[in-house]
Each structure stands twice: as C-alpha cells, then as structure tokens.
Protein backbone atom coordinates (compact mmCIF):
# COMPACT_ATOMS: atom_id res chain seq x y z
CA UNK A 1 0.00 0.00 0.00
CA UNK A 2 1.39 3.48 -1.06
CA UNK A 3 0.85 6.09 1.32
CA UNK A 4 1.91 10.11 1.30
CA UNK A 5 2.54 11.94 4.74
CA UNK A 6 2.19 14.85 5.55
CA UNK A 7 3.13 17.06 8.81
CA UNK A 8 5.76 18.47 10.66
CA UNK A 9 7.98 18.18 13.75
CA UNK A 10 8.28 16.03 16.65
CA UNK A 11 5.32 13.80 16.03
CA UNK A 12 4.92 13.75 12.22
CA UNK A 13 9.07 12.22 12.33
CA UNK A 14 7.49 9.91 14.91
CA UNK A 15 5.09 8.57 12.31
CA UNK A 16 7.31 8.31 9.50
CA UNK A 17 9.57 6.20 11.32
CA UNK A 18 6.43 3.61 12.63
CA UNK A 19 5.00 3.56 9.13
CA UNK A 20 8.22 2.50 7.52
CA UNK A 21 8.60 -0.31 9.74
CA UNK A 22 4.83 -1.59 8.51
CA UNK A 23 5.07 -4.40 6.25
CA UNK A 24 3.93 -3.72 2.78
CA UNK A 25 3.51 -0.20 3.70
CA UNK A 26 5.73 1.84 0.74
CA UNK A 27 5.73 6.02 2.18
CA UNK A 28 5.31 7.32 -1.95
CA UNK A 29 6.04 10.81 -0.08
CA UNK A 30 5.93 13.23 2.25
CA UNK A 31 5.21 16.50 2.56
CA UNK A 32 6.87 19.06 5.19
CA UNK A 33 6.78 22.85 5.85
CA UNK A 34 10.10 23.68 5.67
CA UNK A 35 13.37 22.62 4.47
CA UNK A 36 14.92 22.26 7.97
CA UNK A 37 11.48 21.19 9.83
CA UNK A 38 12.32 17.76 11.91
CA UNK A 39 9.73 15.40 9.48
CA UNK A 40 11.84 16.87 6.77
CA UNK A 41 15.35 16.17 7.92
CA UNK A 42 13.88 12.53 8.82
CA UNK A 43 12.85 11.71 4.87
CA UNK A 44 15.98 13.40 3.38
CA UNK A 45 17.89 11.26 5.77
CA UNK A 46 15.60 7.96 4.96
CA UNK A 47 16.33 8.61 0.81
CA UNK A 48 12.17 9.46 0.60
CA UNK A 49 10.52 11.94 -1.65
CA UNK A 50 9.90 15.24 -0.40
CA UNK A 51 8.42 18.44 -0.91
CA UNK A 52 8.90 21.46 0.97
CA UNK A 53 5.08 23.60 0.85
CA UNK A 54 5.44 26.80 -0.98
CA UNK A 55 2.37 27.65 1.09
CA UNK A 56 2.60 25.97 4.65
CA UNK A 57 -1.24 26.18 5.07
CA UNK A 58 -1.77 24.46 1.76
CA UNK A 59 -1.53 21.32 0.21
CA UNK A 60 -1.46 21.45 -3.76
CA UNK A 61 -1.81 18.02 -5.38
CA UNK A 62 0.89 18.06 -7.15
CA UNK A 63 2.72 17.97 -3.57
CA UNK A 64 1.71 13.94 -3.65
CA UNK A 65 3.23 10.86 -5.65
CA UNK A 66 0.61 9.48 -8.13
CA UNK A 67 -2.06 7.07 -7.57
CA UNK A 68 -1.81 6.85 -4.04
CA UNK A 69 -3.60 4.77 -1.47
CA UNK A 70 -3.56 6.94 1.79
CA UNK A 71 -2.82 10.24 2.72
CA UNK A 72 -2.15 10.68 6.48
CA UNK A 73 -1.76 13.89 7.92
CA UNK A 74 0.38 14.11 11.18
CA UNK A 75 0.38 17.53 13.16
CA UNK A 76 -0.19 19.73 10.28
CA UNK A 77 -1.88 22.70 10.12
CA UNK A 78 -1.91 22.80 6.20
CA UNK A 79 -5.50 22.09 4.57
CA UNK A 80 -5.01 19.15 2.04
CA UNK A 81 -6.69 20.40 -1.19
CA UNK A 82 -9.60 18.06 -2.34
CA UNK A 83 -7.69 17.83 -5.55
CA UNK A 84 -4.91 16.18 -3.27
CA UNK A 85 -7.72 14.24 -1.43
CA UNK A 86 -8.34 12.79 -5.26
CA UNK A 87 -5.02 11.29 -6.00
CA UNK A 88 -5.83 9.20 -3.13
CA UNK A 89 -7.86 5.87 -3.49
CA UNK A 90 -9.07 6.01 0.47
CA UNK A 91 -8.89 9.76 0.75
CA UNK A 92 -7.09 10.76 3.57
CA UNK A 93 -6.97 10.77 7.49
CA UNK A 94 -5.78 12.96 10.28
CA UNK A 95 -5.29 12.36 13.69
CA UNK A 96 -6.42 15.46 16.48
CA UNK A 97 -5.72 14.73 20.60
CA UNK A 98 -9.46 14.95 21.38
CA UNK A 99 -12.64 13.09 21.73
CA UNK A 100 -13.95 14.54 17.89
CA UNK A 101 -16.30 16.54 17.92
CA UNK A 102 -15.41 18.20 20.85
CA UNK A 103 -12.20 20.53 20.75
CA UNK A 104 -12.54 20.82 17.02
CA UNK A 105 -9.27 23.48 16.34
CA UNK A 106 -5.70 23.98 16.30
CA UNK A 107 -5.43 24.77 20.28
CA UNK A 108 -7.76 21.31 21.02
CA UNK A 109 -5.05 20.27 24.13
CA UNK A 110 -4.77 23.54 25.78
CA UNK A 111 -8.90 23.69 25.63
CA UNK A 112 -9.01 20.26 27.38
CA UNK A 113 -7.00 21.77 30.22
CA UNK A 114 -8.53 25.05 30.48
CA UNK A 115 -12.09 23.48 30.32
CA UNK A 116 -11.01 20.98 32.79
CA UNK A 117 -12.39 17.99 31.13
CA UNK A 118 -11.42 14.61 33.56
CA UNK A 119 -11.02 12.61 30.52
CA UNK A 120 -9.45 13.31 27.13
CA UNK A 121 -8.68 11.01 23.78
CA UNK A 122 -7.61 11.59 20.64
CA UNK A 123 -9.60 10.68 16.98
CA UNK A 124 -8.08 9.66 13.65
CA UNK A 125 -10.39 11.27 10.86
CA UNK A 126 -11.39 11.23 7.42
CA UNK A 127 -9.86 14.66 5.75
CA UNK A 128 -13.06 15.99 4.42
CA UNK A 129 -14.60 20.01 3.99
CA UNK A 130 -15.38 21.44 7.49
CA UNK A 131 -13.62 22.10 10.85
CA UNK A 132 -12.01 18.55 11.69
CA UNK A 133 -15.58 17.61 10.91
CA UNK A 134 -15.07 13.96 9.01
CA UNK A 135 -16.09 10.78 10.10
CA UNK A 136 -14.42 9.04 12.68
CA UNK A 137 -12.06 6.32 11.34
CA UNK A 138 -10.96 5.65 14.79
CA UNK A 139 -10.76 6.71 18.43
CA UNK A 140 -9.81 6.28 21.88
CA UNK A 141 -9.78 8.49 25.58
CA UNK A 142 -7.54 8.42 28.47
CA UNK A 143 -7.95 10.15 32.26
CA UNK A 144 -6.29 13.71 32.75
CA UNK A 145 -4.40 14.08 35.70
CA UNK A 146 -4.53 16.41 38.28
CA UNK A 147 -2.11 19.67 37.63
CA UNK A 148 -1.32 18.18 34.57
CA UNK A 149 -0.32 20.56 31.77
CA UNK A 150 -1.34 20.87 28.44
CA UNK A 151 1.96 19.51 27.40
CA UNK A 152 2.14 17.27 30.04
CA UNK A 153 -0.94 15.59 28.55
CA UNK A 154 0.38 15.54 25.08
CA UNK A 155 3.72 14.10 25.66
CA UNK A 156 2.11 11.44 28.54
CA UNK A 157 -0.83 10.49 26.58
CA UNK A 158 -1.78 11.82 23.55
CA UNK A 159 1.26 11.65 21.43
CA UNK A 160 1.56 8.16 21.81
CA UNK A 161 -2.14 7.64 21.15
CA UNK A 162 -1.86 9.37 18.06
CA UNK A 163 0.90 6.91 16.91
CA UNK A 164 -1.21 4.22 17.83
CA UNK A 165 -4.26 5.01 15.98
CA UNK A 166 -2.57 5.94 12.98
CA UNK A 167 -0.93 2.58 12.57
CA UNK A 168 -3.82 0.89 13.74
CA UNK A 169 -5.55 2.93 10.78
CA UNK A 170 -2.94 2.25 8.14
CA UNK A 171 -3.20 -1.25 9.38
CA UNK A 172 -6.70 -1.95 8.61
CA UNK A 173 -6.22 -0.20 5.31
CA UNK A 174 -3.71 -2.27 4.00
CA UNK A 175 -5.75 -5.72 5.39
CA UNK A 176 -9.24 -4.60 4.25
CA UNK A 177 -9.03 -2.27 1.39
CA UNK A 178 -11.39 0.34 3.67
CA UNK A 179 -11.70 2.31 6.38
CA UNK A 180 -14.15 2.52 9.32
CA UNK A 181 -16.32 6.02 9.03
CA UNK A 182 -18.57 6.73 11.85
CA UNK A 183 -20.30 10.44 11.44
CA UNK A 184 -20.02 12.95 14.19
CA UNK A 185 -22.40 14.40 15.66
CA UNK A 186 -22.31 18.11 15.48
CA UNK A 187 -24.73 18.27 18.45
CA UNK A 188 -21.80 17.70 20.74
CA UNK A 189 -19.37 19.98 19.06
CA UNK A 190 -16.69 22.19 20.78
CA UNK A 191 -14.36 24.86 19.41
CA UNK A 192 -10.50 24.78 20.46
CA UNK A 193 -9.25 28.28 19.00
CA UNK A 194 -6.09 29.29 19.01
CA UNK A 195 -4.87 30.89 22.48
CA UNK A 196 -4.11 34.78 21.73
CA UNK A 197 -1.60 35.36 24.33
CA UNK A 198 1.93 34.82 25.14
CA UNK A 199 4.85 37.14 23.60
CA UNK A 200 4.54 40.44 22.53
CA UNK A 201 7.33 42.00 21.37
CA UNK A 202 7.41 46.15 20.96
CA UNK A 203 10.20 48.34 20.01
CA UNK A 204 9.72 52.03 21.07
CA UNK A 205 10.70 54.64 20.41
CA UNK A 206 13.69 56.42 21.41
CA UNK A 207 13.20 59.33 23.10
CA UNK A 208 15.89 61.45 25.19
CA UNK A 209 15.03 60.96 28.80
CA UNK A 210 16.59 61.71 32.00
CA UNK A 211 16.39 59.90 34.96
CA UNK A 212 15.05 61.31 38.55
CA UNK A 213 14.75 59.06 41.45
CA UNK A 214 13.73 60.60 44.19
CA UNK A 215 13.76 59.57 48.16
CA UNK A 216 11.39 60.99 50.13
CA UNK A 217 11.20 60.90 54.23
CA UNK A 218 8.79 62.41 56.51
CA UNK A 219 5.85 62.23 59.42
CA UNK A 220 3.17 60.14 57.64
CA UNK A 221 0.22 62.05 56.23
CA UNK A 222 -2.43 61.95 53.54
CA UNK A 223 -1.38 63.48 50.17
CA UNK A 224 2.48 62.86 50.22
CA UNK A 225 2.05 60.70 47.17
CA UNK A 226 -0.48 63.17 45.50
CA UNK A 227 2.58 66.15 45.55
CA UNK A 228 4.78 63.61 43.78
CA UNK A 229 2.61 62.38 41.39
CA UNK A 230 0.95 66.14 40.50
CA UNK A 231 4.38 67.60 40.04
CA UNK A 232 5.85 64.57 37.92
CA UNK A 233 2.31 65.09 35.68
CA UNK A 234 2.66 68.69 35.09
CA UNK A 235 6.88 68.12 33.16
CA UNK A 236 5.67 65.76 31.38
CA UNK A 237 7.56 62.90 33.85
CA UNK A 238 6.98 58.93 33.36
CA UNK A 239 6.23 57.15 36.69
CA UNK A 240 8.66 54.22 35.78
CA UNK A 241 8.56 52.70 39.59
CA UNK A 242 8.45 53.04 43.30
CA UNK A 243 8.09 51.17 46.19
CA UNK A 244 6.77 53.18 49.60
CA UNK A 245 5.71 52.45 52.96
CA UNK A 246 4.99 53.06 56.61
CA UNK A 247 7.89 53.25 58.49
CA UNK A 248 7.40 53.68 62.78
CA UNK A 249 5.29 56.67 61.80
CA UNK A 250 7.06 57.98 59.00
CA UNK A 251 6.89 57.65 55.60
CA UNK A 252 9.29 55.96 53.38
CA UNK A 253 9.27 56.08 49.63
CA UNK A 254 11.41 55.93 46.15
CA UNK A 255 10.29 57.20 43.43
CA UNK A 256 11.77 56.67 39.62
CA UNK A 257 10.28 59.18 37.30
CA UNK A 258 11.76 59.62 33.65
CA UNK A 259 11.14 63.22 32.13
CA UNK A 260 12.07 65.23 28.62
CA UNK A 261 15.81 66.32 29.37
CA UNK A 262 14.44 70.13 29.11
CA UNK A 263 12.15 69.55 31.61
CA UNK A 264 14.03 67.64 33.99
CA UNK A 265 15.71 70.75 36.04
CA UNK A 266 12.59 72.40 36.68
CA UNK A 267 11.32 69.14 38.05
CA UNK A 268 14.26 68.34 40.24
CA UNK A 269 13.48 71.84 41.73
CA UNK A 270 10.15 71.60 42.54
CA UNK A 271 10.50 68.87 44.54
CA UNK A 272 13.08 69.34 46.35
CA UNK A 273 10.74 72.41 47.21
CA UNK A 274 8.24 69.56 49.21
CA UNK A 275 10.97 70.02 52.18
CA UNK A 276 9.21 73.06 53.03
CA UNK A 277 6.10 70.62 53.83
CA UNK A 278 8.58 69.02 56.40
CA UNK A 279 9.98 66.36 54.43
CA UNK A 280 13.42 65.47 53.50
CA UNK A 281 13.73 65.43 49.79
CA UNK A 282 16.85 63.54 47.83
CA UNK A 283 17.13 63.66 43.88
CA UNK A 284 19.71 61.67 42.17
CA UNK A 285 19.71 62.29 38.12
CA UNK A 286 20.94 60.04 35.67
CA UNK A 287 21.25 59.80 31.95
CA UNK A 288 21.30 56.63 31.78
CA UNK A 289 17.22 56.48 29.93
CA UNK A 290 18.90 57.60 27.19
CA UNK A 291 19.36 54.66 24.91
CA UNK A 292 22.75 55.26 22.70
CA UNK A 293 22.52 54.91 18.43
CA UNK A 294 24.13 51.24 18.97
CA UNK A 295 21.15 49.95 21.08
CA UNK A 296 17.79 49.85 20.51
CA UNK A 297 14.63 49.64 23.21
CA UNK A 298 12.52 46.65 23.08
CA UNK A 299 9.43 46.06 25.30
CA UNK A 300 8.46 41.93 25.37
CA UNK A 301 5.34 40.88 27.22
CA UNK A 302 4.86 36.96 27.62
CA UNK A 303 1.67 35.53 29.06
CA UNK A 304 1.20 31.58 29.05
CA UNK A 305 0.09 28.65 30.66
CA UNK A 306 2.99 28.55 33.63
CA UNK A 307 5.61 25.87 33.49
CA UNK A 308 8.90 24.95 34.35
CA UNK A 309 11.67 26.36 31.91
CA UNK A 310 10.03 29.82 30.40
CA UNK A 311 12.61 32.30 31.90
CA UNK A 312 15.35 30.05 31.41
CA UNK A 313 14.64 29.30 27.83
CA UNK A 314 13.30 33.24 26.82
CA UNK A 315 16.73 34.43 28.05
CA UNK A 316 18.69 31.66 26.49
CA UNK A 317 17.41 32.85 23.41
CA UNK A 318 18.03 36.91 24.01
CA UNK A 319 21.80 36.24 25.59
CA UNK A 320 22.51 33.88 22.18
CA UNK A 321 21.47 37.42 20.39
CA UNK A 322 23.45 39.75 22.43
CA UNK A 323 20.28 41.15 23.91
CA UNK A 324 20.80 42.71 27.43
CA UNK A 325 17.25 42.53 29.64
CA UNK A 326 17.66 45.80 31.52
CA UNK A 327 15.00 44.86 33.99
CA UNK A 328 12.00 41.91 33.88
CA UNK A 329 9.07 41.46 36.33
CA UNK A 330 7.85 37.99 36.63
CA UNK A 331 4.01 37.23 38.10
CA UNK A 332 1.80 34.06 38.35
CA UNK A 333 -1.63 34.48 38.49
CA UNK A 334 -3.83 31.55 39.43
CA UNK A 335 -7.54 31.45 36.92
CA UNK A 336 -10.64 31.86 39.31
CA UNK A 337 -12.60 29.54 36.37
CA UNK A 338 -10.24 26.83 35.39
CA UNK A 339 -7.98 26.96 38.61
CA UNK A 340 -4.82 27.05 36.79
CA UNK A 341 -1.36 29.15 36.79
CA UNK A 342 -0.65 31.56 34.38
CA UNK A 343 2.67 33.01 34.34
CA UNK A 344 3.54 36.40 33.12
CA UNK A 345 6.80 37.91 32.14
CA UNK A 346 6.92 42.15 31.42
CA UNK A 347 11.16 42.90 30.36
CA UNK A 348 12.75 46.27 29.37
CA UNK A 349 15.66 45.24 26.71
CA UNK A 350 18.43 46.70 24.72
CA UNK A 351 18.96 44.98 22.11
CA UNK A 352 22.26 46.08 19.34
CA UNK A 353 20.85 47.82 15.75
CA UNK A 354 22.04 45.09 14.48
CA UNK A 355 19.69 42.33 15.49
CA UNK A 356 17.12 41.61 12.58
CA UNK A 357 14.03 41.77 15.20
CA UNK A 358 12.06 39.41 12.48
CA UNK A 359 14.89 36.96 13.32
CA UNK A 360 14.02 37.30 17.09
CA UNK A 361 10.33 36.84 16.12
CA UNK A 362 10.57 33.54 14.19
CA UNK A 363 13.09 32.06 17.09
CA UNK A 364 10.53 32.70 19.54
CA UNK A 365 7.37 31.70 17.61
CA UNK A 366 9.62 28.34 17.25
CA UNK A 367 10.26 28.23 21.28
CA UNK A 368 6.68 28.91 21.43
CA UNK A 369 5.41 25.88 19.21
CA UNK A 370 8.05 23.47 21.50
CA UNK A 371 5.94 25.20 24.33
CA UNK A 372 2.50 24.50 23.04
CA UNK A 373 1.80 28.35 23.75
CA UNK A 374 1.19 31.09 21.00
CA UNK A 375 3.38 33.84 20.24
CA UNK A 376 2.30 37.40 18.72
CA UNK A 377 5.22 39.89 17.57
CA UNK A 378 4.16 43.40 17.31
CA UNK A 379 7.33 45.43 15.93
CA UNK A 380 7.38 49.16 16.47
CA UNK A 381 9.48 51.04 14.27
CA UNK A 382 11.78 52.97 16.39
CA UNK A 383 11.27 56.82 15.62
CA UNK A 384 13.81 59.87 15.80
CA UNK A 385 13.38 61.86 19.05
C-alpha cells in the first residue's frame, strides 16, 4: 500500500519512522513545511521523496506521488486540497488529541485543560470540507491528571495515542481495502481556537530621557504621594517605579520618574521644594534612559500557561542574540474559572541595531510551538526623538 505523509515536527518524524517499519507499507512521499522542519530532515535522511510547501497552510496536489492509497496527515496545520484528497484511493486521514467533535481546532489540548475535562482522547479522521468535521475512522480516551499541563498531557498520553491510531488505521487499510467512518455528531461539538496570548514584542521609540529618582522621608500624612505624582504630571515625567511604605510613623518612599531632558531641572526643583512641607527630599539624576545609536529599546510581554523552563529558555534565546534585559518582572496568576497558573513575564531590553528583530520573532514563535503556547510579535518602528 502506497501512502503520502504529511506534517511536521516532533510527532509527524514519529510517524514516518512507525509507518516505515509496517510491512507492505511503501511512504510514496511526504510533505513538510520547511526545508529544515524535523519530518523533513527525517525523509531526506531515509532517501524518501519530499516536498517542501510553498504555502505551509496548503496542500497542492501536485505535492503527492501518483495514484496513491492513503494520505495521512500528522500535526499539520496545512488544509489538504480536495484535488490532493483525489489522487488518493481512500482519501485521507488525520489524527487530532481529542474526543472529535469536541475541541474541534488547532489549540484542542490547551482547551481540554482550560475546560477541565477529567477525561481526554484523541480521533483519527477522514480529511473531508469542514472544521475537523469527518467521520471518525478511529478513536480512543484516556484520564487527565490532576495539575497536569497541556503539554504534560500531550507528551504522557496523547502523542503516543496518536501513533497508535494511525498505525492501527494504516493497518486496517492495507488488510481490508477500507476504512471505518462513523459520522459525528455536530450536536456535541466544541471549538479549540487558538490561544491569543503569550509574547509580545514592541520596540519604542527612542526618546531622550533623563532619569530622577527621588527619596522621600517624613511624618506620615495623607497626600504625600499626591505632591509627587501632581508635580511629575505637570513636566511631562513617566512614573517608571516606586516602592513606599509606613515606616514607625514615617513615611518611606522611592520614586523613579523619567522626564524630557528640558524639563528635567525644573522638576528636580520643585521637589526638592516639598521640604518646606517638612519632608526630606533627595534627587539623584541620571542619563542613563537615554538609549545610545548602537542599542535599541525593546518592550516583550509573555503571558502563558505557567511551566517549568520559560525564563530560562526566553533568556537563552536573548543572551545567544546579544540582547541585554535591563529589567523583567515575573508574576503568576492563578484562573478563578479553570484553577490554573498563568505566568507572566513584562522585560525592558536593549537589544544592538544590528539584530534583525524578524529573526528574534521567528526564534521565539519556534520556542513557542516546543511550548505548546502562542506567540504574537508586534514590531514598532523605532522613531527619531
């Protein structure tokens, strides 16, 4: 039985190599994203036709050997063209980790999770017109664990499930000459979007800024942080961070205020005025906002399902680039509906003119698709001061 394959990464390489060890099962070719994508490097390195998508959400026929028996499609998010679907004598089949039809989309683990199902499964499917709407070819479920993650689930359970069904698929194919087709029913249907959040990535623009930060001491009384925050609004100053507090009766507080260079002495003099309201008053200034012509400022924003490993593989990825992180904030937040941890990164970063910032996006959208999470880049095109 000839069969074409076509996917991408981790698990589509998975499949090629348990098809190839079916008997009478020939793979006529396969069909990848990218030149360097892991499914890729596994036919080039197994002697196998391949073709590399022009358009990665697309499958053209001409992509596929003739007269072929089966097309299987293994994590891919490229639609397989009916005139594709016609080459094939059985059509084709896909597998997607969930009980079909619920979770019907590209995000159908993370939805399990976040919806808090107890059980999950994964369905192989006839390719067909619709929203992984074809009939089920074949099926099974497993429990979710508590505190499991969405990639927890995929690597534990549904990966392997995936691999299963598929050959158990191809199997019956090759024996029988048919497949199994059961309809869905669309009564029970679920959408599994794609997740909006994670990275955003921002470069501003540069501006010439000088740093203020101001200590303030003095009896405790209502309106301290009013004077501050009135005189920073009226130059035009940035409240970039403080911290303040109640000190044996007296308040305590540090303030870091960025304003326009022109209107930064003016500032500094009106409050260091405030000691006439009986406080002491300290101003150190600093250049140091202004970013030089070799650096550029870069805002990223991360928001994701929390796991081990985000921090340490973001910044792997900046240091690698030559990217300095001038400060980050880090923050886990716990859902009220689905009871799990988000985690959430905010960083300041310099990075050298010289880094191609689409670069930067494509190596973190690939971090991001290792992480199961999705990444948005939102480039800013820096602007003279």
């Amino acid at each position: 039985m000839k069969c074409a394959l076509v996917g991408s990464r981790y698990f589509g390489a998975l499949v090629l190599e348990a098809l190839r060890k079916e008997e009478n099962v020939i793979i006529a070719s396969v069909v990848a994203p990218a030149e360097d994508d892991r499914l890729a490097q596994a036919a080039r390195a197994a002697g196998l036709p391949l073709h590399v998508l022009e358009n990665p959400k697309f499958v053209p026929a001409e992509a596929l050997a003739e007269d072929v028996d089966l097309i299987i499609a293994a994590h891919t998010h490229a639609r397989v063209s009916s005139e594709a679907l016609a080459r094939s004598r059985l059509g084709g089949v896909g597998y997607h980790p969930s009980l079909l039809p619920r979770h019907r989309g590209i995000a159908a683990v993370e939805w399990t999770i976040l919806e808090g199902d107890p059980i999950a499964g994964g369905s192989v499917y006839h390719l067909a017109d619709g929203w992984d709407a074809g009939a089920i070819a074949a099926q099974d479920w497993c429990f979710v664990k508590k505190g499991e993650t969405a990639r927890d689930l995929w690597e534990r359970a549904l990966a392997p499930m995936g691999l299963s069904l598929l050959t158990r698929v191809v199997r019956e194919a090759r024996d029988s000459g048919r497949l199994h087709a059961a309809q869905q029913d669309p009564a029970f249907a679920t959408r599994a979007p794609m997740l909006r959040k994670s990275v955003v990535l921002t470069e501003e623009a540069q501006v010439d800024n000088v740093s203020l930060v101001v200590s303030i001491i003095g009896p405790d009384r209502p309106g301290i942080v009013s004077l501050v925050a009135e005189r920073a609004q009226r130059y035009g100053a940035n409240w970039a961070a403080s911290r303040m507090t109640r000190m044996a009766g007296d308040f305590a507080g540090m303030v870091h205020l960025e304003v326009p260079r022109q209107q930064a002495d003016a500032l500094e003099s009106t409050l260091r005025a405030l000691e006439a309201n009986g406080l002491r008053v300290t101003v150190a200034r600093s250049d140091a906002a202004t970013v030089p012509a070799s650096l550029r400022s870069v805002e990223l924003e991360l928001v994701g399902e929390d796991r081990i490993g985000i921090v340490s593989s973001v910044t792997r990825i900046l240091a690698e680039r030559g990217v300095s992180i001038e400060n980050i904030h880090t923050e886990t937040v716990r859902s009220g509906i689905s009871g799990k941890q988000t985690f959430k990164i905010g960083a300041h970063l310099l990075a050298p003119a010289t880094v191609d910032i689409n670069a930067l996006r494509l190596e973190l959208g690939a971090l991001a698709s290792e992480m199961m999470v999705d990444i948005a880049l939102d480039e800013r095109p820096a602007q003279e001061a």
